[in-house]
C-alpha atoms as a PDB file:
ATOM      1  CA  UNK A   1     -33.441 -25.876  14.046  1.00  0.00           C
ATOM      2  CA  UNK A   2     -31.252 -28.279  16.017  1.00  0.00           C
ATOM      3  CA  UNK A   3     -33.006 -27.625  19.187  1.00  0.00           C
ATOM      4  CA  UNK A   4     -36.730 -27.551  17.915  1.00  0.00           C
ATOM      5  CA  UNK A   5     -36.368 -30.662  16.329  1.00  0.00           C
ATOM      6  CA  UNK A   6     -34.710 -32.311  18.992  1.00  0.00           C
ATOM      7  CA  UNK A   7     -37.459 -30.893  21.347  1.00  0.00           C
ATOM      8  CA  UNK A   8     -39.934 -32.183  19.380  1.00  0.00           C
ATOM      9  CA  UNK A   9     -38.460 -35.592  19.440  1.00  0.00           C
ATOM     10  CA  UNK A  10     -38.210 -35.457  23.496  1.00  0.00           C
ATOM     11  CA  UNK A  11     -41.905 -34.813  23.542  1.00  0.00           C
ATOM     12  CA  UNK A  12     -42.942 -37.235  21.503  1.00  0.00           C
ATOM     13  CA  UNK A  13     -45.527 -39.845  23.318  1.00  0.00           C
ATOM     14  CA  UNK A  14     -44.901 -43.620  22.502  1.00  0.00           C
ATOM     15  CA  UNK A  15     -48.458 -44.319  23.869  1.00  0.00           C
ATOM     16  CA  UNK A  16     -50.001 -41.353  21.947  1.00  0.00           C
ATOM     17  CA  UNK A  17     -47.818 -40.897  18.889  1.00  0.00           C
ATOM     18  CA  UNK A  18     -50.592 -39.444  17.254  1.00  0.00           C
ATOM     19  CA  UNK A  19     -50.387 -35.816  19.794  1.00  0.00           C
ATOM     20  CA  UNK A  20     -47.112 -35.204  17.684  1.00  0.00           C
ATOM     21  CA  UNK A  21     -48.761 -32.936  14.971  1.00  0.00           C
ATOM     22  CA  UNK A  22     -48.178 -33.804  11.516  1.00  0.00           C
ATOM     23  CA  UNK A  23     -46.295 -30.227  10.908  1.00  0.00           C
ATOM     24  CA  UNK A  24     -44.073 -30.857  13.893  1.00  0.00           C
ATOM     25  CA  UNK A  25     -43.377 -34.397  12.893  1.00  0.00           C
ATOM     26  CA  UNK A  26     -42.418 -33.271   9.132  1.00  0.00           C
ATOM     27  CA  UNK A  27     -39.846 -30.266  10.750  1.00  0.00           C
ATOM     28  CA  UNK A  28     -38.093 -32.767  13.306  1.00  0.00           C
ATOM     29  CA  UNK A  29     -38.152 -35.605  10.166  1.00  0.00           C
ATOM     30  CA  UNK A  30     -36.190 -33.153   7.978  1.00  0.00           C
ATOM     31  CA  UNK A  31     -33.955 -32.542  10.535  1.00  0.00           C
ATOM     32  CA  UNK A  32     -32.995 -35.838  11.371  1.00  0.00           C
ATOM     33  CA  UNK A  33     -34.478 -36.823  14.733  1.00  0.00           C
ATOM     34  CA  UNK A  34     -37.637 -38.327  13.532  1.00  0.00           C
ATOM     35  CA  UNK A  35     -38.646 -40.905  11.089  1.00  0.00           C
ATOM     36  CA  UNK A  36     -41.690 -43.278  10.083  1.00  0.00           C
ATOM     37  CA  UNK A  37     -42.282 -46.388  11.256  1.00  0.00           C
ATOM     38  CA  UNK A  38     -40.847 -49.504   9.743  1.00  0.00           C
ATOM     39  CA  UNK A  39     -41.713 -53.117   8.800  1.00  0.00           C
ATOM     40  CA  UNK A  40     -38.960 -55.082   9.483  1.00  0.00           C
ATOM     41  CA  UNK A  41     -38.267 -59.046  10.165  1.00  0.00           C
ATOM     42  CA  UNK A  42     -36.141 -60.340  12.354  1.00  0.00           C
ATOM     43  CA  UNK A  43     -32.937 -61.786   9.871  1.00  0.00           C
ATOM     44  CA  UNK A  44     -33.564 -57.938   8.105  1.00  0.00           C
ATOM     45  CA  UNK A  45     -32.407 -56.471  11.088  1.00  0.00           C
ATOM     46  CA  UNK A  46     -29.768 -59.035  11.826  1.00  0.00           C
ATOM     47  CA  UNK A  47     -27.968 -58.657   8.283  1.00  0.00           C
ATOM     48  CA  UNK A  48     -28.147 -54.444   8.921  1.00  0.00           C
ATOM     49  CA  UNK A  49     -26.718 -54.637  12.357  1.00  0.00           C
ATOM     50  CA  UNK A  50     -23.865 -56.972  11.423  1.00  0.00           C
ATOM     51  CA  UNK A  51     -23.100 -54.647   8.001  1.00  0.00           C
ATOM     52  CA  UNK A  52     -23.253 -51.911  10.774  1.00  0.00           C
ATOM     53  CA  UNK A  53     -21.050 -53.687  12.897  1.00  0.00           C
ATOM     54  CA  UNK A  54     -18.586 -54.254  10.352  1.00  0.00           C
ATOM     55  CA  UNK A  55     -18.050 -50.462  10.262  1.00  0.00           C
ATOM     56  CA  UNK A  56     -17.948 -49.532  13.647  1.00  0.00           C
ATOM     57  CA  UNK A  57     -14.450 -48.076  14.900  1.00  0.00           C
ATOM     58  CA  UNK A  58     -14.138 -48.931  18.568  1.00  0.00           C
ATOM     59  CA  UNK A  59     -11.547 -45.968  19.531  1.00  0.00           C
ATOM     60  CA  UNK A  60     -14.333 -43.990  18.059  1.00  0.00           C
ATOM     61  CA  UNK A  61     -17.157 -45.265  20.268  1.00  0.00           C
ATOM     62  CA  UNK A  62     -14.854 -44.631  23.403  1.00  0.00           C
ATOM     63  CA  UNK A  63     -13.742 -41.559  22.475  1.00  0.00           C
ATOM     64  CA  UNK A  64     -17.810 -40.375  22.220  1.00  0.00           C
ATOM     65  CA  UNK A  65     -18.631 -42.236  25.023  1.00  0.00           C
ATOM     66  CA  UNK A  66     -16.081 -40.346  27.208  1.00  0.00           C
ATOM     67  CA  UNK A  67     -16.633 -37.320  25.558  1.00  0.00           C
ATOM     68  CA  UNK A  68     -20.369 -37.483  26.530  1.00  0.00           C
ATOM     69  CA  UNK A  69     -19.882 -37.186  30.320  1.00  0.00           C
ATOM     70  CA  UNK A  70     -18.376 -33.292  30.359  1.00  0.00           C
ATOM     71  CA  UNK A  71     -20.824 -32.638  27.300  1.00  0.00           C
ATOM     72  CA  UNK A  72     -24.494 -34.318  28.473  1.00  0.00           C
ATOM     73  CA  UNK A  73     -24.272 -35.051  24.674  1.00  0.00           C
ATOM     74  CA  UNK A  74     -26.395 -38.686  25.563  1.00  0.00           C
ATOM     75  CA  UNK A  75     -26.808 -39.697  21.521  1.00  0.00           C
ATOM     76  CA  UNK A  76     -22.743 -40.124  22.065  1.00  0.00           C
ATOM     77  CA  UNK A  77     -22.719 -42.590  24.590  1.00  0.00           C
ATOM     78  CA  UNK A  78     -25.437 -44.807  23.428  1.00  0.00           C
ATOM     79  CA  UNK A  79     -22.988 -46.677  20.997  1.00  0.00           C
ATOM     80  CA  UNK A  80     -20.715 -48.078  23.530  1.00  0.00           C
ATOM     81  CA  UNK A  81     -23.337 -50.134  25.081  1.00  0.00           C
ATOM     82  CA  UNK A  82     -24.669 -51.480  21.707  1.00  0.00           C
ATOM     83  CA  UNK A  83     -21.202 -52.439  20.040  1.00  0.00           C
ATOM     84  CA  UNK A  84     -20.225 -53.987  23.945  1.00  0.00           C
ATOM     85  CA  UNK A  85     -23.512 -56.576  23.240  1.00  0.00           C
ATOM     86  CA  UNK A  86     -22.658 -56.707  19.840  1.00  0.00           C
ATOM     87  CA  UNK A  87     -19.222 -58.399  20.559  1.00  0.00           C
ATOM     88  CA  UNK A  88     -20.821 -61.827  21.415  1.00  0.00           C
ATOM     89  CA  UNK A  89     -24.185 -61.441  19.432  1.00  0.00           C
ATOM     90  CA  UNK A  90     -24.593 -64.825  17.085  1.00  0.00           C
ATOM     91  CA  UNK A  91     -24.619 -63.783  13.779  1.00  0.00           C
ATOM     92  CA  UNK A  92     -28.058 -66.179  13.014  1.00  0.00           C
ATOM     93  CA  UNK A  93     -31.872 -66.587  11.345  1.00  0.00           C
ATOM     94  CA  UNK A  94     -34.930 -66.816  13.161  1.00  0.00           C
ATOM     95  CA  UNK A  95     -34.944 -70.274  14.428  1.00  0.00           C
ATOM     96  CA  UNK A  96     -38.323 -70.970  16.509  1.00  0.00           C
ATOM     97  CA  UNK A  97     -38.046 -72.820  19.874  1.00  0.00           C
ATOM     98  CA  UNK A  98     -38.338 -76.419  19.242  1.00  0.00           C
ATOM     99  CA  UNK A  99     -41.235 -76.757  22.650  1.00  0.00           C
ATOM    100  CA  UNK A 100     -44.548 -75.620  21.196  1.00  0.00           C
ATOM    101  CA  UNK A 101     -45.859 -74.332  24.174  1.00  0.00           C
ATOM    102  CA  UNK A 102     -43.143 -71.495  23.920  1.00  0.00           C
ATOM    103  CA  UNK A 103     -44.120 -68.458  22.092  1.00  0.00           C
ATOM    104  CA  UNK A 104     -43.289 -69.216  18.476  1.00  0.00           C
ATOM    105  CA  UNK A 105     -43.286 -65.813  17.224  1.00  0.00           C
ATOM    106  CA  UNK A 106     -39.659 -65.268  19.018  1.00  0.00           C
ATOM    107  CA  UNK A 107     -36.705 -66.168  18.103  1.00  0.00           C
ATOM    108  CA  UNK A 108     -35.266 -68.912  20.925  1.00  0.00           C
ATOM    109  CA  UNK A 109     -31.136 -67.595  20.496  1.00  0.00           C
ATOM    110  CA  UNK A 110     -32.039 -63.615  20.557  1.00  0.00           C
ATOM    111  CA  UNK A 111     -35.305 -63.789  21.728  1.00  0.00           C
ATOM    112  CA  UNK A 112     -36.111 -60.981  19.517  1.00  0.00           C
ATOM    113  CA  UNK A 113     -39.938 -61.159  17.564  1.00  0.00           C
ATOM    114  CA  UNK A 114     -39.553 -62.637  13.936  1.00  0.00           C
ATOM    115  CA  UNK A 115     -41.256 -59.502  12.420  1.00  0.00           C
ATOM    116  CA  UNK A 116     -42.741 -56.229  13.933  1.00  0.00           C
ATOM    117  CA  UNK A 117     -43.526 -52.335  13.294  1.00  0.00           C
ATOM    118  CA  UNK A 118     -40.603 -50.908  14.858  1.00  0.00           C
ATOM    119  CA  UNK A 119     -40.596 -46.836  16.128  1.00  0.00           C
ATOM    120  CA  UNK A 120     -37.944 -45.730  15.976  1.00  0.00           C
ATOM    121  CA  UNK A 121     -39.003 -42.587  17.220  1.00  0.00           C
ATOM    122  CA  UNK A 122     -39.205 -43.849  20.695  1.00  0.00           C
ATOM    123  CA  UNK A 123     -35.771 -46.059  20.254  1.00  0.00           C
ATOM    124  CA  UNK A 124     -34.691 -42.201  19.036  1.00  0.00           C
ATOM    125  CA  UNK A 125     -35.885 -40.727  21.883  1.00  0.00           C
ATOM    126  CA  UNK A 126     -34.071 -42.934  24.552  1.00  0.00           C
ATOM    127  CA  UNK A 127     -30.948 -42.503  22.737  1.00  0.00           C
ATOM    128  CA  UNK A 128     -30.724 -38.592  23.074  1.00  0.00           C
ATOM    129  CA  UNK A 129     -32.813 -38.873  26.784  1.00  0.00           C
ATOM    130  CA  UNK A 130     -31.197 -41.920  27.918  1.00  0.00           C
ATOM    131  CA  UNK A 131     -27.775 -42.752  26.930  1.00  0.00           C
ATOM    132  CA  UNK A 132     -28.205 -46.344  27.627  1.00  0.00           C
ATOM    133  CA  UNK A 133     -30.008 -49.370  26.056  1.00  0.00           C
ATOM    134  CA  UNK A 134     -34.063 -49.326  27.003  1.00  0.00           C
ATOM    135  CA  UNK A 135     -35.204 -52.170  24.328  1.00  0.00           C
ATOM    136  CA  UNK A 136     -33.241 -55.646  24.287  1.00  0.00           C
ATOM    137  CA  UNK A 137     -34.033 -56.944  20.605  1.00  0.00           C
ATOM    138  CA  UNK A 138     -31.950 -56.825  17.422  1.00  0.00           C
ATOM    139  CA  UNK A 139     -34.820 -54.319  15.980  1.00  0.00           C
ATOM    140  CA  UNK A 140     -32.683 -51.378  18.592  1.00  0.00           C
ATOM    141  CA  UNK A 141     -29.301 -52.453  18.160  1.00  0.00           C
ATOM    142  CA  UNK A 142     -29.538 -52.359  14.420  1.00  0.00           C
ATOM    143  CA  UNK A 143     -30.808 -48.738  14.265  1.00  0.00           C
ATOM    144  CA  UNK A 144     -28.676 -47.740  17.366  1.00  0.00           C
ATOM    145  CA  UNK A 145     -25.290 -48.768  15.027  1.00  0.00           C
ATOM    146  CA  UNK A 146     -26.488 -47.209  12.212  1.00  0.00           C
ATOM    147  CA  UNK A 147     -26.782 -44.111  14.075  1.00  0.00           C
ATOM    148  CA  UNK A 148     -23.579 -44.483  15.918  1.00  0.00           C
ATOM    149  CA  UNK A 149     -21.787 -44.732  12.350  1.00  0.00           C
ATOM    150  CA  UNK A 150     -23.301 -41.725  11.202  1.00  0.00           C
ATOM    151  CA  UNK A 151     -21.227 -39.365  14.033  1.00  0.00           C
ATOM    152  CA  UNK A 152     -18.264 -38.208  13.671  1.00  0.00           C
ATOM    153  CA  UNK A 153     -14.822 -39.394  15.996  1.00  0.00           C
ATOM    154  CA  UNK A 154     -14.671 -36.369  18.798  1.00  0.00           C
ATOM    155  CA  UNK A 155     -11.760 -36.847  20.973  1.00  0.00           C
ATOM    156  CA  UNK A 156     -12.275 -36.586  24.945  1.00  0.00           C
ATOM    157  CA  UNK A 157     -11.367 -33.547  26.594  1.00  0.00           C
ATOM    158  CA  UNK A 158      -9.262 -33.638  30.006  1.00  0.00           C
ATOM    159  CA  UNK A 159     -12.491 -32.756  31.800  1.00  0.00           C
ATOM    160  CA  UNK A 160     -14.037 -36.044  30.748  1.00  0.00           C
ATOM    161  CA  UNK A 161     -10.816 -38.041  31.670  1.00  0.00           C
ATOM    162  CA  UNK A 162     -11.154 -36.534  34.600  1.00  0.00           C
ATOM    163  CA  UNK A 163     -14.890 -37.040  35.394  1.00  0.00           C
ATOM    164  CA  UNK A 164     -14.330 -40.644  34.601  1.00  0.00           C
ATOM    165  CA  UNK A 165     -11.312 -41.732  36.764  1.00  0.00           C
ATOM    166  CA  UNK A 166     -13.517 -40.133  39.654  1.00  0.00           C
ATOM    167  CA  UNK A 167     -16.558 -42.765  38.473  1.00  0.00           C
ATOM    168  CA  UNK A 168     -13.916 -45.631  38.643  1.00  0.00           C
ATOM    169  CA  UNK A 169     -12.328 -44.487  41.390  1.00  0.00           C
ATOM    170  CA  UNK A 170     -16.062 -44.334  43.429  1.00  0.00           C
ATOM    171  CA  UNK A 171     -16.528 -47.992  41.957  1.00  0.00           C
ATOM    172  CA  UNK A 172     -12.998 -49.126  43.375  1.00  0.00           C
ATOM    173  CA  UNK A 173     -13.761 -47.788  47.061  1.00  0.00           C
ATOM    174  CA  UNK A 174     -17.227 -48.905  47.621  1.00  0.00           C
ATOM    175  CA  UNK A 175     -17.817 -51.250  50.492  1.00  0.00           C
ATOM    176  CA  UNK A 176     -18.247 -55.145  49.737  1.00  0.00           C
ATOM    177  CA  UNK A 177     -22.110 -54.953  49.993  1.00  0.00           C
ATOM    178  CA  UNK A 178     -22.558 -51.972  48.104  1.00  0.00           C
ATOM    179  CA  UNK A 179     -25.366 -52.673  45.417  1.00  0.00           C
ATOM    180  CA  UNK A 180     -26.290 -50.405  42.172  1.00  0.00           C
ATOM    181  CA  UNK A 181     -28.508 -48.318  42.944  1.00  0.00           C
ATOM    182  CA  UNK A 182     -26.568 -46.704  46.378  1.00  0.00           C
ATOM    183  CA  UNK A 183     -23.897 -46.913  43.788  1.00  0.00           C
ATOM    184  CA  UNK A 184     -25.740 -44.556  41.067  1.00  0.00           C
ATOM    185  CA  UNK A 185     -26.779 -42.268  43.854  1.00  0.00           C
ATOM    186  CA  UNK A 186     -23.089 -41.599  44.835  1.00  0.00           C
ATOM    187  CA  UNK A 187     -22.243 -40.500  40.994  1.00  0.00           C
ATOM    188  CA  UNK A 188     -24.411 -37.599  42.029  1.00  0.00           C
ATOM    189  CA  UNK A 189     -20.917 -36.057  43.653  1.00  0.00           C
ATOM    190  CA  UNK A 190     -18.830 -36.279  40.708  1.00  0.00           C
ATOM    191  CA  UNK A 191     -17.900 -32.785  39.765  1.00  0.00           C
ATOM    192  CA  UNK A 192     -19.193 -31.784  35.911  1.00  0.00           C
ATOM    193  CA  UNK A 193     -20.827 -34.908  35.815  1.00  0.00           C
ATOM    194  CA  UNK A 194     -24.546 -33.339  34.720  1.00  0.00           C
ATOM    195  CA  UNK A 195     -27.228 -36.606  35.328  1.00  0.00           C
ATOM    196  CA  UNK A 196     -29.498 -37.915  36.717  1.00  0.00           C
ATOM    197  CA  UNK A 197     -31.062 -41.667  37.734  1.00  0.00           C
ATOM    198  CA  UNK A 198     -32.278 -42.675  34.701  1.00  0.00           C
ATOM    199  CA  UNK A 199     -28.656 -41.699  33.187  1.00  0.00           C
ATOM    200  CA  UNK A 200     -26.700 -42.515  35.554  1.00  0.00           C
ATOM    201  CA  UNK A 201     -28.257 -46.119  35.927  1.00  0.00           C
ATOM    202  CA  UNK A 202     -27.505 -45.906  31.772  1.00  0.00           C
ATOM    203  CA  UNK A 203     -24.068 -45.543  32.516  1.00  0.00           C
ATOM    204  CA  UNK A 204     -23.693 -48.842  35.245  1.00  0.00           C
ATOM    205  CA  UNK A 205     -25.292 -51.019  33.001  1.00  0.00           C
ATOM    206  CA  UNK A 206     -22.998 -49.837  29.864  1.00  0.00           C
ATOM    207  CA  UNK A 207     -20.027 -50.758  32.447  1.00  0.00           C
ATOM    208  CA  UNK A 208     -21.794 -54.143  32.682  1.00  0.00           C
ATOM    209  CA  UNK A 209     -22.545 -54.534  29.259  1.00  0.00           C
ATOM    210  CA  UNK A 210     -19.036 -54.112  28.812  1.00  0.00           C
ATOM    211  CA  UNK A 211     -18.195 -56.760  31.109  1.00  0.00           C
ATOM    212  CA  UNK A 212     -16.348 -53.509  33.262  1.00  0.00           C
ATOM    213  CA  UNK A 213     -18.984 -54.693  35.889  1.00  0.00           C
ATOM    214  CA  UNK A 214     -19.636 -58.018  36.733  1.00  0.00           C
ATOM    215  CA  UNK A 215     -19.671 -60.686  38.532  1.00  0.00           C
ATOM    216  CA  UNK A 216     -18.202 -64.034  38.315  1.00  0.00           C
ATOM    217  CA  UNK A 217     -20.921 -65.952  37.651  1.00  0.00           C
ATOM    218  CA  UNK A 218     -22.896 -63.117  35.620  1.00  0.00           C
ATOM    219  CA  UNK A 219     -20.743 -62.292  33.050  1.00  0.00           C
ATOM    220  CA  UNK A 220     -20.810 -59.131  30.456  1.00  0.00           C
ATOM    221  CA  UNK A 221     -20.675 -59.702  27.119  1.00  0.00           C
ATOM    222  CA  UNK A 222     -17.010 -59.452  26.232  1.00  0.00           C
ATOM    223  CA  UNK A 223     -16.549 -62.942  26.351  1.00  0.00           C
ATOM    224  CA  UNK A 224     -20.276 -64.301  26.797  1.00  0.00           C
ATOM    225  CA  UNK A 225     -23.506 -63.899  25.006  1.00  0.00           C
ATOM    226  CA  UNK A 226     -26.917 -63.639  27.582  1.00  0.00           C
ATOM    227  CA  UNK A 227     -30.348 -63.343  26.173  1.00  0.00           C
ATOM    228  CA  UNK A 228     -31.170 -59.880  27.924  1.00  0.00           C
ATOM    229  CA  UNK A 229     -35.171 -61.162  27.489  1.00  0.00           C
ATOM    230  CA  UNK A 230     -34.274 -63.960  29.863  1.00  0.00           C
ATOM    231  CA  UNK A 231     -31.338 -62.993  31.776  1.00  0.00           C
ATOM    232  CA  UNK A 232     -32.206 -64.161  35.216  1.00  0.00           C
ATOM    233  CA  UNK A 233     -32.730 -61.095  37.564  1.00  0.00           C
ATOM    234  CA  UNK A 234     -31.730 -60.479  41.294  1.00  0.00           C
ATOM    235  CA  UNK A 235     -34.810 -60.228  42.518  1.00  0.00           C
ATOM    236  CA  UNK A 236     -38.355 -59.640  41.907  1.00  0.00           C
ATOM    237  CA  UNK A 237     -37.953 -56.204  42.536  1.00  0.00           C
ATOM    238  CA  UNK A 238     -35.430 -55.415  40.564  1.00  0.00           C
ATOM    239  CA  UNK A 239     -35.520 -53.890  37.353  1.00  0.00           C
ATOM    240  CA  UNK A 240     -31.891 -53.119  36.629  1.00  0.00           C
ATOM    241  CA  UNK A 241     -30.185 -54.649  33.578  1.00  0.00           C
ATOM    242  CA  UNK A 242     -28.346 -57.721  33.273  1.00  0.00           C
ATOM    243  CA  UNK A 243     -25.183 -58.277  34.726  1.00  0.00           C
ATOM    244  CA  UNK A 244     -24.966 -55.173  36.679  1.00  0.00           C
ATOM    245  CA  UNK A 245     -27.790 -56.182  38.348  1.00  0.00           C
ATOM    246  CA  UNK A 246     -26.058 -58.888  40.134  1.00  0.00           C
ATOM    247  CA  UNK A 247     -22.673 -56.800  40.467  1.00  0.00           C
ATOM    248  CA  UNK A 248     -21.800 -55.675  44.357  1.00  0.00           C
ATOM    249  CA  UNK A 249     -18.728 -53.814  45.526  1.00  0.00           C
ATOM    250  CA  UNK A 250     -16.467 -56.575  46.227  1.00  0.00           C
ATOM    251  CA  UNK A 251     -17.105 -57.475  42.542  1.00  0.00           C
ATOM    252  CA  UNK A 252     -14.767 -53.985  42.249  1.00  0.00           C
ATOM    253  CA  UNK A 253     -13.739 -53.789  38.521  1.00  0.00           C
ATOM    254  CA  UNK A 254     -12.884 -56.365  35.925  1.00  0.00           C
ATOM    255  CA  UNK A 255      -9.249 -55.239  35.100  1.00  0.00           C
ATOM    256  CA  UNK A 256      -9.039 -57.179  31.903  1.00  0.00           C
ATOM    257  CA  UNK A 257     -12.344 -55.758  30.042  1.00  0.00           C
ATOM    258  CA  UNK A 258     -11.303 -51.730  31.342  1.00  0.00           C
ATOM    259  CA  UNK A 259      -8.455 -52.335  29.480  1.00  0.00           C
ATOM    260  CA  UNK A 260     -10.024 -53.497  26.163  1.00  0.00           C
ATOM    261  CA  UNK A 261     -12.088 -50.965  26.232  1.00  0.00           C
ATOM    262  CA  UNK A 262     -10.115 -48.305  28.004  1.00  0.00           C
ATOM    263  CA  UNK A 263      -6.186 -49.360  27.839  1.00  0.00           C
ATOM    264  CA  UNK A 264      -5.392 -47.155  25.343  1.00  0.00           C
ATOM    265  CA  UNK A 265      -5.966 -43.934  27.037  1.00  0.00           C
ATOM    266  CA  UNK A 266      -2.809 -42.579  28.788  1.00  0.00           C
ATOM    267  CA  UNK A 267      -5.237 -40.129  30.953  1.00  0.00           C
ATOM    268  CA  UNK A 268      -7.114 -43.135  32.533  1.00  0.00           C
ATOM    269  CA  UNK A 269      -6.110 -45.323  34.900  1.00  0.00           C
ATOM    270  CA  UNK A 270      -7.621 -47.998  37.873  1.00  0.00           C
END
């Protein structure tokens, strides 16, 4: 049941919703993976996200996060990112930008739309696909820790200690001008480490996120808050996520936020 459902899910078309049949939609609904659309408004899914929040266990996010890289479980390692953003998120209403000539529809400290349909079906679908955060706007991260509460705690296995001191330990001997993307190639060679671009590009940006990878000028969001709508990006051409996207091999690893998240595991080290 598990697998059709989940199948289902994977198939389903965010520009053609409508080619998931109604029968198929029904079977992967009961089961969990799929669900209707919503109307929600921006300070709806502010106050869910924060009462989310408030549960949240961080040992248990790391231990699912870690877990996830022997396992290719991605639905596991979609909460670290969210609760990393969450740490600085303003707790806030819409507030509308005070120029008219902005778009007054979004809110000017999240940049997140004051109401919309959300489908969460497709934010769904990245989570168990992706592993890593696709949409920027409160609408995601409130579903995304609502989900993340409903798992249980799994503890890592000495396969994913392993697989992850060999990530770190590629980070920590790149060459000053190595840049993301070579960088997400090279995770390609870890041993058990089942990805590929999409996911592994998931994974650099969580380390950014979590302020793991960053630079000193583009901060994570341990300490600081960035609207990911208008982070500024390194390049036209690029389209990775905010701060990883400025992050380059002499930036090596932030010490202080691996240890926050990280510290407590005996297994791990840098």
């Amino acid at each position: 049941m598990k697998n059709r459902a989940l199948q289902i899910l994977l198939d389903y078309d965010v520009l053609a919703p409508k080619e998931t049949s109604a029968e198929d939609f029904h079977y992967a609904k009961g089961a969990g993976y799929m669900f209707d659309n919503i109307e929600q408004t921006h300070d709806e899914a502010i106050e869910i996200a924060f009462q989310e929040l408030e549960k949240c266990d961080k040992k248990q996010i790391t231990n699912l996060f870690l877990a996830s890289l022997s396992t290719h479980n991605l639905d596991w390692r979609i909460g670290l990112p969210t609760f990393a953003i969450m740490q600085t998120f303003p707790k806030h209403t819409f507030a509308h930008y005070d120029d008219e000539d902005f778009n007054q529809t979004v809110c000017k400290i999240c940049c997140s739309e004051k109401s919309t349909t959300v489908d969460l079906n497709f934010i769904n679908q990245c989570r168990f696909s992706v592993g890593g955060i696709i949409g920027d706007e409160i609408y995601d991260f409130a579903f995304l820790l609502e989900q993340q509460n409903k798992l249980s705690d799994l503890k890592p296995t000495a396969e994913d200690f392993r697989i992850f001191n060999e990530i770190t330990n590629l980070i920590l001997q790149c060459p000053d001008d190595e840049k993301p993307n070579s960088l997400q190639k090279k995770l390609k060679t870890v041993k058990g480490f089942k990805s590929n671009e999409v996911e592994r590009r998931g994974l650099l940006e969580t380390l950014g996120f979590c302020s793991i990878l960053e630079t000193e000028k583009h901060k994570g969001f341990l300490s600081t808050f960035t609207k990911l709508g208008l982070a500024p990006s390194n390049g036209r051409s690029s389209d990775w996520k905010y701060p990883v996207d400025w992050w380059k091999g002499k930036d090596k690893i932030n010490k202080m936020a691996y240890n926050f998240w990280f510290g407590d595991y005996n297994e791990l080290r840098i």
